[in-house]
C-alpha atoms as a PDB file:
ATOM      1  CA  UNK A   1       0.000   0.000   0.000  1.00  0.00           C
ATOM      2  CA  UNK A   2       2.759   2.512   0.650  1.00  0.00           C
ATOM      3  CA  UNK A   3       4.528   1.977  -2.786  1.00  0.00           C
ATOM      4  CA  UNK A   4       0.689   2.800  -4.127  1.00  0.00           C
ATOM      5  CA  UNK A   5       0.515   5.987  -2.432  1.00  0.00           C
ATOM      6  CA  UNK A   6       3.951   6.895  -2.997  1.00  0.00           C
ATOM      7  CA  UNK A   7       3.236   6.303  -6.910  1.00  0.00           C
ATOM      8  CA  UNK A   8      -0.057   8.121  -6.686  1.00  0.00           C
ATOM      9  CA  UNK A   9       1.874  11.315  -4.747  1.00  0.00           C
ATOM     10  CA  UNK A  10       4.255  11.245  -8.091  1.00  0.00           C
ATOM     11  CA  UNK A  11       1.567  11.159 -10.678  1.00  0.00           C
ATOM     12  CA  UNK A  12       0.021  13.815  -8.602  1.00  0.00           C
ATOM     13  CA  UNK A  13       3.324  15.746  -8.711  1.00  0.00           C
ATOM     14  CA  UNK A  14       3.753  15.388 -12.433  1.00  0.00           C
ATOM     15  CA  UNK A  15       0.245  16.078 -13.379  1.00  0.00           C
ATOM     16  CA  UNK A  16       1.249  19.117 -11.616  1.00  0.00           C
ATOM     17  CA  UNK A  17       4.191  19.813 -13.350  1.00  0.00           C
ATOM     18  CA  UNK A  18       2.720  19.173 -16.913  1.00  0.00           C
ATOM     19  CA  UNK A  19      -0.389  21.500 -16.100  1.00  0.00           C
ATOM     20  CA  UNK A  20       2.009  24.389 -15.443  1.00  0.00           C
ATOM     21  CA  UNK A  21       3.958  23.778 -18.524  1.00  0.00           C
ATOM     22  CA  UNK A  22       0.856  23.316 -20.704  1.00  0.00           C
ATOM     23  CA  UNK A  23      -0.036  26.802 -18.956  1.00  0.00           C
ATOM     24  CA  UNK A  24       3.173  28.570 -19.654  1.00  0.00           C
ATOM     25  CA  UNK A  25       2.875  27.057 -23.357  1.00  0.00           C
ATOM     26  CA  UNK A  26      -0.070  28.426 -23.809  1.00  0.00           C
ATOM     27  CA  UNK A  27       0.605  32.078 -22.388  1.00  0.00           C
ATOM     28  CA  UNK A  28       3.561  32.050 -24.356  1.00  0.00           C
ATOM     29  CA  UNK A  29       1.631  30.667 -27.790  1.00  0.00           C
ATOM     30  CA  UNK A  30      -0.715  33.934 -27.317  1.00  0.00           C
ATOM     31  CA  UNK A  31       2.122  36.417 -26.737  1.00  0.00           C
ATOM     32  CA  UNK A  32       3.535  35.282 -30.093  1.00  0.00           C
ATOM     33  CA  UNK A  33      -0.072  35.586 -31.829  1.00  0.00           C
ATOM     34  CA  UNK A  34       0.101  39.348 -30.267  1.00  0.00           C
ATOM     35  CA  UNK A  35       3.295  39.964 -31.378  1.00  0.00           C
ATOM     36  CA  UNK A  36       2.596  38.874 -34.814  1.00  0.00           C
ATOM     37  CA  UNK A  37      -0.704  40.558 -35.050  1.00  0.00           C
ATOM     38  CA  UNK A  38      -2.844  36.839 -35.578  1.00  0.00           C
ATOM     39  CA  UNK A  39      -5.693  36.261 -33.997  1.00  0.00           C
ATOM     40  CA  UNK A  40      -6.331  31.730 -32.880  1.00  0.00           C
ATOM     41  CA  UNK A  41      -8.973  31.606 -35.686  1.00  0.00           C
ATOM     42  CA  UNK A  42      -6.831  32.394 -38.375  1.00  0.00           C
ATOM     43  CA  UNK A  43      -4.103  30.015 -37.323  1.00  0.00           C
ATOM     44  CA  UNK A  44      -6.707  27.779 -37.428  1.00  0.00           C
ATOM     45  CA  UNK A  45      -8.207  28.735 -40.851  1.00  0.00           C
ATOM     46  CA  UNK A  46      -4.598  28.753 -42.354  1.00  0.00           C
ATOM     47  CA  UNK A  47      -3.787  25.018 -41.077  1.00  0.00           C
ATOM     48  CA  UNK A  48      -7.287  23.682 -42.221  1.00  0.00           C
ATOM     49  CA  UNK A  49      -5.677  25.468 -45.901  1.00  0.00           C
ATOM     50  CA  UNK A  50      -3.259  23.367 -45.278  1.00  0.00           C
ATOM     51  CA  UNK A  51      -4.006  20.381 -44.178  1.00  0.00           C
ATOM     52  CA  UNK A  52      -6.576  20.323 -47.789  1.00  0.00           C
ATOM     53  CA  UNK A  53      -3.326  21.524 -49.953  1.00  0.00           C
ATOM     54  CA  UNK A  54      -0.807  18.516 -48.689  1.00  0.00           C
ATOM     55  CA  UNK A  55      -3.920  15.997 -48.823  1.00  0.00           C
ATOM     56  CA  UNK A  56      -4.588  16.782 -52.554  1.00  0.00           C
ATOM     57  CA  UNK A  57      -1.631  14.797 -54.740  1.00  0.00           C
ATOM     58  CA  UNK A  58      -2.533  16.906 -57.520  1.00  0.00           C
ATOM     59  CA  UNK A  59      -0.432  19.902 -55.678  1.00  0.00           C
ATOM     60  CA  UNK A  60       2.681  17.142 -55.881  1.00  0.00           C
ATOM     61  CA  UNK A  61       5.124  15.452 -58.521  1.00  0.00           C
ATOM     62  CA  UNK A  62       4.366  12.028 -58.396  1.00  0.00           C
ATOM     63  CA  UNK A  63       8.358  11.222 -56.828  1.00  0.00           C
ATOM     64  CA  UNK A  64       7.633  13.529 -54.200  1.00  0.00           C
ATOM     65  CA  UNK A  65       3.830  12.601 -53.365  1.00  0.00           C
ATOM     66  CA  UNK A  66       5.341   9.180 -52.680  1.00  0.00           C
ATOM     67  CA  UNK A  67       8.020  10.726 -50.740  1.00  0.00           C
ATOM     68  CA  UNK A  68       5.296  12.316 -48.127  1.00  0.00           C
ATOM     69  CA  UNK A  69       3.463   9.269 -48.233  1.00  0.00           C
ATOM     70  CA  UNK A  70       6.384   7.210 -46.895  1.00  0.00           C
ATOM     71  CA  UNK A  71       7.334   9.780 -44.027  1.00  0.00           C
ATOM     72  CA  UNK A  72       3.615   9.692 -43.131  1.00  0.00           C
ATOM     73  CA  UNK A  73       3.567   6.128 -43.025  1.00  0.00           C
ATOM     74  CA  UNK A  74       7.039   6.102 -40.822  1.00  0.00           C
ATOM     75  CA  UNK A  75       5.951   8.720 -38.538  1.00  0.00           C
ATOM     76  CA  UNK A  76       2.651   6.753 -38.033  1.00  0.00           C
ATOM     77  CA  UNK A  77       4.357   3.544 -37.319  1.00  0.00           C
ATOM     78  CA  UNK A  78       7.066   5.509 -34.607  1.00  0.00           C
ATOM     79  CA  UNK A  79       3.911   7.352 -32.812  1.00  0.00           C
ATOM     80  CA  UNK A  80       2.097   3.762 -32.808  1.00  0.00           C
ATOM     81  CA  UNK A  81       5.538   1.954 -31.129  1.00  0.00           C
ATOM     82  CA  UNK A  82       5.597   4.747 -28.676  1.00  0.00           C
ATOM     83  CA  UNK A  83       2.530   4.745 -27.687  1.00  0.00           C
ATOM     84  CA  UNK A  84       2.684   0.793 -27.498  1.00  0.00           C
ATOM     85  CA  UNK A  85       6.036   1.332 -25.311  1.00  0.00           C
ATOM     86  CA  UNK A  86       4.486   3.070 -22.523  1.00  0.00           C
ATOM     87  CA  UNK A  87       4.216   1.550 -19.803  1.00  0.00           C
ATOM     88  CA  UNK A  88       2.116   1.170 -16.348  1.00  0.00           C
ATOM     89  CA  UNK A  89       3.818   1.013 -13.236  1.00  0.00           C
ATOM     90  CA  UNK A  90       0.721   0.203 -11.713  1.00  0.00           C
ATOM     91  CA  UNK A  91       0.396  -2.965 -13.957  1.00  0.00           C
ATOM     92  CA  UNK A  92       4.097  -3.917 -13.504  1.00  0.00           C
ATOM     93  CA  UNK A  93       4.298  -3.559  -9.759  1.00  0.00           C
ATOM     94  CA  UNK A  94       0.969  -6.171  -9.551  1.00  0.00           C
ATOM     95  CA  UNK A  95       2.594  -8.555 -12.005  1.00  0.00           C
ATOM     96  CA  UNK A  96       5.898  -8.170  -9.730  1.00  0.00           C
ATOM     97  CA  UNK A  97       3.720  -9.165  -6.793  1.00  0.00           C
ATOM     98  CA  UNK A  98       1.654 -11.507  -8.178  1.00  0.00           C
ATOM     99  CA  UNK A  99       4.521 -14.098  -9.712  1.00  0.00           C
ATOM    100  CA  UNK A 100       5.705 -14.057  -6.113  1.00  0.00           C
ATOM    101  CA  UNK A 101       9.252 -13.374  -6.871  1.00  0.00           C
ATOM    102  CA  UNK A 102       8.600  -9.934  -5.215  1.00  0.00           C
ATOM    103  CA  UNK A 103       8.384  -9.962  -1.742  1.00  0.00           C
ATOM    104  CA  UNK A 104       5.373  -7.494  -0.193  1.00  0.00           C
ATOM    105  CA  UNK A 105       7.614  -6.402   1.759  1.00  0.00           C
ATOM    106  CA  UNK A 106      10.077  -4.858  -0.725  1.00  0.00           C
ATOM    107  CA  UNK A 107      10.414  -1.396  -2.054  1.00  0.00           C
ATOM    108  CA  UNK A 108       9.200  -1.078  -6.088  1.00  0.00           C
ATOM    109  CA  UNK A 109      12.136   0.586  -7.597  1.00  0.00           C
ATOM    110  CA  UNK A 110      12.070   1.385 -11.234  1.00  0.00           C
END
């Protein structure tokens, strides 16, 4: 129970830590919107644009439409290993426990 609440306390911690970054990120994303004269909307506006220009192949030599295609694929298949990497230190501190290699009594280190 102790190594539960001492992993809860750190979540808590970095939930912390990633809320006041995603808070300073955003205060600094609408200083540079000021100081470029843009308003949210038409950053918005100009990447819908864009997201309908690189979709159409018509806007693309055929060499370099495959190109995009193939880093699109590869960044796809990196995102979806990453995202298959993470792991739960919930998860793997019960599977620890239950093999029974793990004594209760010992400290989950990772």
């Amino acid at each position: 129970m102790l190594a539960n609440q001492k992993l809860e306390k750190d979540s808590q911690t970095k939930m912390q830590e990633i809320r006041r970054n995603m808070k300073k990120l955003d205060a600094d994303f609408h200083q540079l919107l000021a100081e470029l004269g843009l308003t949210s909307e038409q950053v918005h506006d100009f990447s819908e644009q864009m997201d309908a220009f690189i979709e159409n192949p018509d806007h693309f030599s055929s060499p370099i439409w495959e190109k995009l295609l193939e880093e699109k694929k590869s960044l796809d298949e990196q995102v979806a290993i990453n995202l298959a990497n993470i792991t739960d230190p919930i998860k793997t501190q019960k599977s620890f426990f239950e093999q029974g290699s793990i004594k209760p009594h010992w400290i989950f280190v990772r």
